[in-house]
Protein backbone atom coordinates (compact mmCIF):
# COMPACT_ATOMS: atom_id res chain seq x y z
CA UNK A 1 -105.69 -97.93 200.13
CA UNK A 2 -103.88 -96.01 202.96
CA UNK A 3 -106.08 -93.45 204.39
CA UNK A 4 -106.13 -91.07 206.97
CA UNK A 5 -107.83 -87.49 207.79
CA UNK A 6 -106.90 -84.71 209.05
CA UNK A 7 -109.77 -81.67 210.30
CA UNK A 8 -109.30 -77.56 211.19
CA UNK A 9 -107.88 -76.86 207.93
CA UNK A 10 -109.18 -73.98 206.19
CA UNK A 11 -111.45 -74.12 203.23
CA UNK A 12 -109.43 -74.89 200.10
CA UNK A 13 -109.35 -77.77 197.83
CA UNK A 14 -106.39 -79.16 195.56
CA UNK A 15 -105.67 -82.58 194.62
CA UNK A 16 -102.07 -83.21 194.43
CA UNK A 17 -99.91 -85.92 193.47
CA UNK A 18 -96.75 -86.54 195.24
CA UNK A 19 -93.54 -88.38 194.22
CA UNK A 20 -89.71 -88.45 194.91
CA UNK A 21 -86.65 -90.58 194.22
CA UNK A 22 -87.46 -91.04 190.49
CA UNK A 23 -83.77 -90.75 190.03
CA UNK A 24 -83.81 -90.72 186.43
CA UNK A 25 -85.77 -93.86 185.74
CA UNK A 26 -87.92 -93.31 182.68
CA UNK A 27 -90.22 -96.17 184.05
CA UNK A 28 -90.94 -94.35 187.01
CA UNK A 29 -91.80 -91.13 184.64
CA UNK A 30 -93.88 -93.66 182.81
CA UNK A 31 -95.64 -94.34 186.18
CA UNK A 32 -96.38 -90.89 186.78
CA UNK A 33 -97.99 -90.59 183.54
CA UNK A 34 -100.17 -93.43 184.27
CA UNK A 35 -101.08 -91.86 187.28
CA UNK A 36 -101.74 -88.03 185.61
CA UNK A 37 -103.87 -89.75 183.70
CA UNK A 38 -105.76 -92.04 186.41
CA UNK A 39 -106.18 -90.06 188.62
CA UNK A 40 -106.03 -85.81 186.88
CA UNK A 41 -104.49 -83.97 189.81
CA UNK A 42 -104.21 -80.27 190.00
CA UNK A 43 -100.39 -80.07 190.89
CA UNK A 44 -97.21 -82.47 191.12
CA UNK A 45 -94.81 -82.38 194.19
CA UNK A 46 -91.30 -83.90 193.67
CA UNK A 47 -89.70 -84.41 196.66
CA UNK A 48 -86.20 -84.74 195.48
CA UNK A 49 -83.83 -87.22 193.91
CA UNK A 50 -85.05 -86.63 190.49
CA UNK A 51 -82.23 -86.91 188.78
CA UNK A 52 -79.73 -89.87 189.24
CA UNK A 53 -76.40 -87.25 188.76
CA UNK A 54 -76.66 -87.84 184.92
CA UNK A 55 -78.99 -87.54 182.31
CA UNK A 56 -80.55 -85.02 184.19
CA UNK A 57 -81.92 -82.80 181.32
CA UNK A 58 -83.94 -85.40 179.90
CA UNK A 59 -85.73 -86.69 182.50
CA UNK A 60 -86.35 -83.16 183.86
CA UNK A 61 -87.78 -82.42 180.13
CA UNK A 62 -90.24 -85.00 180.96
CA UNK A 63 -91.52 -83.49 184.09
CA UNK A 64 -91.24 -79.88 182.08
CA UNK A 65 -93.72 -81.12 179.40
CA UNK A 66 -96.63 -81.97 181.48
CA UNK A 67 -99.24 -79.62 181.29
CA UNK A 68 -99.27 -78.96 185.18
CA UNK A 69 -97.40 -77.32 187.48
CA UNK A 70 -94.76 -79.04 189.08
CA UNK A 71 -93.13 -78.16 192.28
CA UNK A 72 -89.73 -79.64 192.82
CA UNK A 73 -86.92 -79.55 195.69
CA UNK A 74 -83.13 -80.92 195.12
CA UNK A 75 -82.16 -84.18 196.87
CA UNK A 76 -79.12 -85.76 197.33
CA UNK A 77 -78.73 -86.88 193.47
CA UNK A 78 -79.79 -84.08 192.17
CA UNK A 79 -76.61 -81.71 191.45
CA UNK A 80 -76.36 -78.11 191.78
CA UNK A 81 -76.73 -77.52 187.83
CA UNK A 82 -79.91 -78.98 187.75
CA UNK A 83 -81.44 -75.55 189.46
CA UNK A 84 -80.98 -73.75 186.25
CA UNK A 85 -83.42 -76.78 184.04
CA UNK A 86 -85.99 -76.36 187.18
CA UNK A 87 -86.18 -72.56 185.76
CA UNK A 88 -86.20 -72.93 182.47
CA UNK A 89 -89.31 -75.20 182.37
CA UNK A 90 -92.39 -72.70 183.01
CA UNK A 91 -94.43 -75.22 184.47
CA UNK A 92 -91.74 -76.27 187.60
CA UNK A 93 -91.50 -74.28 190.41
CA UNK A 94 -88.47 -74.56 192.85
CA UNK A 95 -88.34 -74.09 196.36
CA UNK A 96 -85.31 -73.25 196.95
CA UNK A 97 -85.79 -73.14 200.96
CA UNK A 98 -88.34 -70.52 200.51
CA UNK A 99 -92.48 -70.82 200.17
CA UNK A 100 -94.86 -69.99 197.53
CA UNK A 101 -98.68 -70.29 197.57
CA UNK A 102 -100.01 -71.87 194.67
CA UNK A 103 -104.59 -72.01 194.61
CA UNK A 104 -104.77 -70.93 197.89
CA UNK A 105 -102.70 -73.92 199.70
CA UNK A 106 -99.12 -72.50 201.05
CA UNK A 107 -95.89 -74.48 200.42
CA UNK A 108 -92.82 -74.08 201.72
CA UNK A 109 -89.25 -76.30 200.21
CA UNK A 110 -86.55 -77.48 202.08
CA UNK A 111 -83.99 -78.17 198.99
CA UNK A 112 -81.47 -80.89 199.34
CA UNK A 113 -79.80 -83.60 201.26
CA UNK A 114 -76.41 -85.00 202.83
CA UNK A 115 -77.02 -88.29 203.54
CA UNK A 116 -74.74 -89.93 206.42
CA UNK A 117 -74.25 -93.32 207.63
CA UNK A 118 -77.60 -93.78 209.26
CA UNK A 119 -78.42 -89.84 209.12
CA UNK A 120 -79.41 -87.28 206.88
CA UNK A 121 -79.04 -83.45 207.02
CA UNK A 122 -80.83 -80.97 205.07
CA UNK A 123 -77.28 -79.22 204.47
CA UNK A 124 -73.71 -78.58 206.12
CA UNK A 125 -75.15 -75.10 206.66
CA UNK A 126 -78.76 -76.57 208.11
CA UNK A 127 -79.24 -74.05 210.86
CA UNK A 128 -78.98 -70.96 208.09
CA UNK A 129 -81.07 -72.90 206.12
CA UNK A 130 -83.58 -73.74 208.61
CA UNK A 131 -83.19 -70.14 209.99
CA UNK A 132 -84.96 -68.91 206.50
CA UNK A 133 -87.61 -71.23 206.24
CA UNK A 134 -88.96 -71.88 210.11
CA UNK A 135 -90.20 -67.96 209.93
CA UNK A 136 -92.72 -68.99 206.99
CA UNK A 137 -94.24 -72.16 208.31
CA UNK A 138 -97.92 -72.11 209.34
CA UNK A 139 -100.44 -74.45 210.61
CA UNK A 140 -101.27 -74.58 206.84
CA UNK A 141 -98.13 -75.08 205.35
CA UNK A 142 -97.46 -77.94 202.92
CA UNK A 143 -93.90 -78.43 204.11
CA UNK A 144 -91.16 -80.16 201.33
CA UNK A 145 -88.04 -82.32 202.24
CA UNK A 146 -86.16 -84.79 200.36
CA UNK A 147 -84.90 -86.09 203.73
CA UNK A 148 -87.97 -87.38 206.61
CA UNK A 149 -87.66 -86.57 209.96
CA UNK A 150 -85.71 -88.27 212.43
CA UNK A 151 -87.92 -91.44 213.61
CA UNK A 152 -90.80 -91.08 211.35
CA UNK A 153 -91.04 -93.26 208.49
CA UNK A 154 -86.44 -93.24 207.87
CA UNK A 155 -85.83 -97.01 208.74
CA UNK A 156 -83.32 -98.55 206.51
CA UNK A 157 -83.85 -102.50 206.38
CA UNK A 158 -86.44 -101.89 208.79
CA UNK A 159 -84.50 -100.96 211.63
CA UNK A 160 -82.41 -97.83 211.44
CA UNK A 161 -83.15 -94.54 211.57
CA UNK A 162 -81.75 -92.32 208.54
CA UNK A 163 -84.01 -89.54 209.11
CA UNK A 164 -82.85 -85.49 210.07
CA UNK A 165 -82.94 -85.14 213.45
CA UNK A 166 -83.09 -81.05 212.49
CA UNK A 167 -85.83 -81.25 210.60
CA UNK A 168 -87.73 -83.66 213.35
CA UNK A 169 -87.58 -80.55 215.74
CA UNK A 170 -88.87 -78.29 213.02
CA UNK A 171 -92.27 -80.59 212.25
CA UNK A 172 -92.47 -81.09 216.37
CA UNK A 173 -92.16 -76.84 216.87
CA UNK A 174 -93.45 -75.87 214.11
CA UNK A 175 -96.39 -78.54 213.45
CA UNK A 176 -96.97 -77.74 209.15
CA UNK A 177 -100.47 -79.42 208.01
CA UNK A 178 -98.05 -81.67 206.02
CA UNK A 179 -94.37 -83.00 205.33
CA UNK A 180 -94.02 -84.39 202.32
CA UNK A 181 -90.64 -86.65 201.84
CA UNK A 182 -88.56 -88.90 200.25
CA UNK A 183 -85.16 -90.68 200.33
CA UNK A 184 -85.75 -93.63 202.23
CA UNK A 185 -87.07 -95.98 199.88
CA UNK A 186 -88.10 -99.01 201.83
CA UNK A 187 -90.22 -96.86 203.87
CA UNK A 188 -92.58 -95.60 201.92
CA UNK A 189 -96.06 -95.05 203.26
CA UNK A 190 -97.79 -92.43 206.21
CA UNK A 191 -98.07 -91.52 209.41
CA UNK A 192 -98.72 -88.38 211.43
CA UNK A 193 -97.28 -86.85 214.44
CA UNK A 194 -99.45 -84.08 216.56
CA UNK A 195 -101.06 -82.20 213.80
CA UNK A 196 -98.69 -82.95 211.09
CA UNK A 197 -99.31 -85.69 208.47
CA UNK A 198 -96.28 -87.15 207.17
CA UNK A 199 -95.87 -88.80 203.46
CA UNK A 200 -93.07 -90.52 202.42
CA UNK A 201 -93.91 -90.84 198.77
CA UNK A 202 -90.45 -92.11 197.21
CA UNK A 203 -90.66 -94.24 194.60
CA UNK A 204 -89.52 -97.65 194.65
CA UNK A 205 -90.25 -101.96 194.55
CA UNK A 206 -94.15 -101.02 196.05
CA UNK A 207 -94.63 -97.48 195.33
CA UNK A 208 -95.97 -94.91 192.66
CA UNK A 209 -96.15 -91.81 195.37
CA UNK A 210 -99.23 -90.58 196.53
CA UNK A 211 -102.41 -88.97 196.05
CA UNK A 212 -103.38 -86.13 198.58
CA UNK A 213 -107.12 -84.57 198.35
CA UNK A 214 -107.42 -81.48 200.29
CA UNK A 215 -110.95 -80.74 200.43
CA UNK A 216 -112.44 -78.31 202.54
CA UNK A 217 -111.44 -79.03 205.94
CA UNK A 218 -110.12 -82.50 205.69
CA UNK A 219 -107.06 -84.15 203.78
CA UNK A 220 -106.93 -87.67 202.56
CA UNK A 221 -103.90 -89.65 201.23
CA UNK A 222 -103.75 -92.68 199.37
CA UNK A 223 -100.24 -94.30 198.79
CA UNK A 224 -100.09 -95.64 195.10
CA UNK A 225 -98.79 -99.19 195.69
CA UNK A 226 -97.46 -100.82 192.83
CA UNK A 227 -99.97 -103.46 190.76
């Protein structure tokens, strides 16, 4: 178990399940279900990539029939069509760069990804993008990104950096009670900077997401590694 915690929170508890990069892999849906089952959180994050460019309506039907709300950002794979499934399933909620507070605990969504050669950008038009959603981060905001930060928990084959070097400022001015984050597989796992806990939760060879308690005034993560 990978644990940390996190205190001056306000009072409000939510256990929530986090996951990205399933890219339309009906055993990592199986996973999840596992999981829903093992563990009964109140809500599921999906931090992007859900879809793997096709077959998108299916596997989005599978996160539209659980019987929880599920919040959900684009990544990279995940096309611009998809946006109208996310709305047609009454349990997902998309955060279309824009925040919603769901039981008390704010989120805010940073939707989609550009991955470069050893960089990722939220967008070609990041700094409108960013220009929206900085305003309606708080100390208590769950932040969502498909793409990590610049230098926290990006290496690709252990080394590189892949992270947004935008969205690195953001988390550093901004400092969110969380960033939860995908898109770099092989680096799965947690890690906090100043006040800000940071999960990468995609899914992958050693990973089933994450579970994040928010209890009162602490948070604790555990990173589902694969049996």
């Amino acid at each position: 178990m990978n644990v940390c915690s996190i205190v001056h929170q306000p009072s409000r508890n939510m256990l929530l399940y986090a996951v990205a990069d399933i890219h339309g892999r009906f055993d990592r849906i199986a996973a999840i279900k596992k999981n829903l089952t093992a563990y009964c959180p109140d809500v599921i994050v999906a931090a992007g990539d859900i879809t793997n460019y096709v077959n998108s309506s299916s596997i989005i039907s599978e996160l539209g029939n659980l019987l929880i709300p599920v919040v959900v950002i684009r990544g990279n794979s995940d096309l611009k069509r998809t946006e109208r499934q996310f709305f047609l399933k009454e349990n997902m909620i998309f955060l279309n760069n824009c925040d919603m507070v769901i039981k008390d605990i704010h989120f805010a969504g940073l939707s989609g990804t550009i991955p470069f050669p050893f960089r990722s950008r939220i967008a070609f038009r990041e700094t409108v993008i960013l220009g929206k959603v900085i305003p309606l981060i708080t100390s208590k905001t769950v932040l969502i990104s498909h793409s990590p930060p610049w230098g926290q928990l990006d290496r690709v084959m252990g080394k590189y950096h892949a992270g947004c070097k935008s969205l690195e400022k953001v988390v550093r001015d901004s400092q969110p009670a969380m960033l939860i984050c995908g898109h770099i597989h092989e680096d799965a796992g947690m890690t906090r900077t100043g006040n800000t806990i940071i999960i990468n939760c995609a899914m992958g060879s050693s990973c089933e997401g994450a579970i994040i308690d928010i209890q009162n005034e602490n948070i604790t993560v555990e990173i589902l590694k694969k049996q």
